[in-house]
Protein backbone atom coordinates (compact mmCIF):
# COMPACT_ATOMS: atom_id res chain seq x y z
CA UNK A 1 0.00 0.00 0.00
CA UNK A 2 1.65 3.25 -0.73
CA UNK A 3 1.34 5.94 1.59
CA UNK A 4 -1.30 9.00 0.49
CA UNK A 5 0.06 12.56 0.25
CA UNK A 6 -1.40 15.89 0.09
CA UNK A 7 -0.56 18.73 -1.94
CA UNK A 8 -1.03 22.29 -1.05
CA UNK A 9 -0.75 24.46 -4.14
CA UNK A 10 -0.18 27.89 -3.02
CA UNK A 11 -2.12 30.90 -5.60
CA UNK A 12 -0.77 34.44 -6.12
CA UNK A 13 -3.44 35.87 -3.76
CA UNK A 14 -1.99 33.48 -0.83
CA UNK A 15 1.70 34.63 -1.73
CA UNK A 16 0.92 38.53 -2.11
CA UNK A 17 -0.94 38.35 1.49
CA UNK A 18 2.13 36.51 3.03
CA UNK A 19 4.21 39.22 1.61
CA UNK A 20 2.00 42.04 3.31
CA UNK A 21 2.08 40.01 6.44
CA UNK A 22 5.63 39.87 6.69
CA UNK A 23 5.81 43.49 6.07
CA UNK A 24 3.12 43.81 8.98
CA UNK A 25 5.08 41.53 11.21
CA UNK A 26 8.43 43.21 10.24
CA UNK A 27 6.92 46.77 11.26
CA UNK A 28 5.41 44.91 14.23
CA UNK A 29 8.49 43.47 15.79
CA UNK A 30 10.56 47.21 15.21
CA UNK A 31 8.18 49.21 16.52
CA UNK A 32 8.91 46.82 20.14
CA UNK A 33 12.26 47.72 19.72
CA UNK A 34 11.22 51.80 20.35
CA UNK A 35 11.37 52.54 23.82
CA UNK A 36 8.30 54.27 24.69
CA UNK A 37 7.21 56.67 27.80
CA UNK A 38 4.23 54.67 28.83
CA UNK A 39 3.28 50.58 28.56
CA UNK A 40 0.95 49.84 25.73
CA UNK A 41 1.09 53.40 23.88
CA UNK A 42 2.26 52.37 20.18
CA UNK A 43 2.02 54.15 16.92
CA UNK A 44 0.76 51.23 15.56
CA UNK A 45 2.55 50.81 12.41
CA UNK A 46 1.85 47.69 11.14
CA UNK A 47 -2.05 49.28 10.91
CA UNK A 48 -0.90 51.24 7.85
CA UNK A 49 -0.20 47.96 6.05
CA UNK A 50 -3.84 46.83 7.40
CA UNK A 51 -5.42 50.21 5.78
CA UNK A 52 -3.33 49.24 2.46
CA UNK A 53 -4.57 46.23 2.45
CA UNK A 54 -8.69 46.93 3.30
CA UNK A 55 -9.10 49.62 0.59
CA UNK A 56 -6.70 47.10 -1.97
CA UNK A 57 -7.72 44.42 -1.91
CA UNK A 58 -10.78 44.70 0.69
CA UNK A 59 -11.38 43.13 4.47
CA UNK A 60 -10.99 39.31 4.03
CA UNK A 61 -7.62 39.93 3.10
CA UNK A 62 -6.71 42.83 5.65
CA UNK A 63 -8.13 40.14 8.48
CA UNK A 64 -6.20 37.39 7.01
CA UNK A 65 -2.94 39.71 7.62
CA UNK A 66 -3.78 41.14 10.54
CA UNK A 67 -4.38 37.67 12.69
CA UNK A 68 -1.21 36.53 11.23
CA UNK A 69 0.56 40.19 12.21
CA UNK A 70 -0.66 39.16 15.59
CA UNK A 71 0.23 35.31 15.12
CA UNK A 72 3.74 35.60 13.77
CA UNK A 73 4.78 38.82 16.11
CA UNK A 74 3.90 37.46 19.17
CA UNK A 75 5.59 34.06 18.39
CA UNK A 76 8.73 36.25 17.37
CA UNK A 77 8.50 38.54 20.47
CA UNK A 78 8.27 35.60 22.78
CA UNK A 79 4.37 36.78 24.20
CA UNK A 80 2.72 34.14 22.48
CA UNK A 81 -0.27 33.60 24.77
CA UNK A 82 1.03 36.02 27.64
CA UNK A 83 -1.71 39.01 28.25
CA UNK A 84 0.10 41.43 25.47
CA UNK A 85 -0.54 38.34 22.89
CA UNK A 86 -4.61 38.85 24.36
CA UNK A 87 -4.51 42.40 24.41
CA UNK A 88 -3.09 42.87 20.77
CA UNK A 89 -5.56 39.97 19.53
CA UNK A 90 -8.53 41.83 21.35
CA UNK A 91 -7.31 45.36 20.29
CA UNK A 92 -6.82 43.52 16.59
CA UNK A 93 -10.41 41.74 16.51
CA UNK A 94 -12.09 45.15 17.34
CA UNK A 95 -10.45 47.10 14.85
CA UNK A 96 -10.92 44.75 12.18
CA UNK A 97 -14.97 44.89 13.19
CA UNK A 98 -14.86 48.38 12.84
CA UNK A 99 -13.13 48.75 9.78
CA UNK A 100 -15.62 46.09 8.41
CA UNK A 101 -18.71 48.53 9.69
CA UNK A 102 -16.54 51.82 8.70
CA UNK A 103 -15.63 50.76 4.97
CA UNK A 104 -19.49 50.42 3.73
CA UNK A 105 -19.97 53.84 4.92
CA UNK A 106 -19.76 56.90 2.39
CA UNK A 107 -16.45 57.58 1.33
CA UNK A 108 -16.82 61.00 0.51
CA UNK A 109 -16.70 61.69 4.69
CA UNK A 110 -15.10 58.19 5.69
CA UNK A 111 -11.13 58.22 3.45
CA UNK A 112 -8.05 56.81 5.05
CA UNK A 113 -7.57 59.13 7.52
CA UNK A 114 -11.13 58.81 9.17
CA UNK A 115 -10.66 54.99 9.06
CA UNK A 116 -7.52 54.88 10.67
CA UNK A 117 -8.55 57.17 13.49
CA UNK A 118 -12.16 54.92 13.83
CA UNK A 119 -9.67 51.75 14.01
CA UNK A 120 -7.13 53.29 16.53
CA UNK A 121 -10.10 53.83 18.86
CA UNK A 122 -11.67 50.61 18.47
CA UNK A 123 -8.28 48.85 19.06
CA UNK A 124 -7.46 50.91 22.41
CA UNK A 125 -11.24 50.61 23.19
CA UNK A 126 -11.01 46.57 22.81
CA UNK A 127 -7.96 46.23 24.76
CA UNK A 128 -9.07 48.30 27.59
CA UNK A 129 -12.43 46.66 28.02
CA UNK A 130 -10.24 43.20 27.90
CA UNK A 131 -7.66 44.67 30.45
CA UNK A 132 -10.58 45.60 32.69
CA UNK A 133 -12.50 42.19 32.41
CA UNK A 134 -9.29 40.11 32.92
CA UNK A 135 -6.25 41.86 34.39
CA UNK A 136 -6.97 44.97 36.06
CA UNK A 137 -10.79 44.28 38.10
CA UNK A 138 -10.97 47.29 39.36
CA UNK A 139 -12.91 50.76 37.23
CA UNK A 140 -9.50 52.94 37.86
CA UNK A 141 -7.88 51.80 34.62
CA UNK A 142 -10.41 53.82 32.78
CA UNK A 143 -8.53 57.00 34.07
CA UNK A 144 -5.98 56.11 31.37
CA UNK A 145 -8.61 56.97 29.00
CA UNK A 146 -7.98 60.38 28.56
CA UNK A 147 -3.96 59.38 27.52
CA UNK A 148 -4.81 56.06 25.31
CA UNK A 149 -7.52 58.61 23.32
CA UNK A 150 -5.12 61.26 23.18
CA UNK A 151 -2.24 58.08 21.32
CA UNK A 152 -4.76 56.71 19.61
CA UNK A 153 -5.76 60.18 17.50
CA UNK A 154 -2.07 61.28 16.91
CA UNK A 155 -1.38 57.46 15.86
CA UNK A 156 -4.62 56.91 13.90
CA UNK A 157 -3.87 60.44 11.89
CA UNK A 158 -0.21 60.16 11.74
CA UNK A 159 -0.93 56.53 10.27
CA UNK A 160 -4.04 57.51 8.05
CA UNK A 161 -2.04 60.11 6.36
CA UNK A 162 0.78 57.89 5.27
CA UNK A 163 -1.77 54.87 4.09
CA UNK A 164 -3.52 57.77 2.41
CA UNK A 165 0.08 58.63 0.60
CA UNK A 166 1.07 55.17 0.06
CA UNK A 167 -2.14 54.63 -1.69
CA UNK A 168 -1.35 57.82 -3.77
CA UNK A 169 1.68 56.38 -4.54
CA UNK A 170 0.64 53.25 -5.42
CA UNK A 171 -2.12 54.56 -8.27
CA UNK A 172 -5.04 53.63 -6.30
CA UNK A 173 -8.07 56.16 -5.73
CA UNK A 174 -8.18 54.65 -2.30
CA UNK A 175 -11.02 55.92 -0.40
């Protein structure tokens, strides 16, 4: 009896969103090198891949390479299933939610920049609500509000504006 194999033929879609997922994963695992002045305030970098991605080639895709930005980075960073593994997952799955809701909407008021800043808020808002349930019991952590709103709007613009350019770059109307 000869022993059965499977083969897995790879297509171009599969290959071009590995390719944006490394580039995710790459941005991912620098921005951890940057020292930063508080714990869990980043610019989020690997989100302007994610914008790329949702107005390219639309939100299947930017999901499949945002769960494997959070996948592969953690694995690489050595937080696989530690709390910052749950936190970026939750922060992830919340975003991606919202930019599924945010990219039906009219895209004369709702371009890059207006995306980004909906998904920065949804991420912070989905990690703090999972910080609160899990690690921190106690209503106090929502006094870092006012400083995670305050990241999350310089981030989300500062990232909107260069997805917005990218896209420029790249020939696409974007949004």
């Amino acid at each position: 009896m000869q022993p059965s194999s499977i083969t897995i033929q790879p297509t171009a879609d599969d290959g071009r969103i590995a390719r944006l997922a490394a580039a995710a994963i790459v941005l991912s695992v620098a921005e951890a090198a940057i020292p930063l002045p508080l714990p869990g305030v980043k610019p989020g970098l690997a989100n302007i891949v994610i914008l790329i991605v949702l107005l390219q080639w639309g939100w299947r895709d930017a999901v499949w390479v945002a769960l494997l930005r959070v996948f592969a980075g953690s694995l690489l960073l050595g937080q696989f299933l530690a709390p910052g593994f749950f936190l970026s997952l939750a922060g992830s799955l919340t975003s991606l939610v919202m930019l599924g809701l945010a990219v039906h909407l009219p895209r004369r008021w709702f371009g890059t920049v207006t995306l980004s800043l909906l998904a920065a808020f949804a991420h912070i808002g989905g990690q703090l609500v999972l910080a609160r349930v899990w690690l921190v019991p106690h209503d106090g952590i929502f006094y870092l509000v006012p400083v995670f709103a305050l990241a999350a709007t310089v981030f989300g613009l500062v990232n909107g504006l260069v997805a917005g350019r990218l896209l420029r770059e790249l020939g696409s109307a974007g949004r």
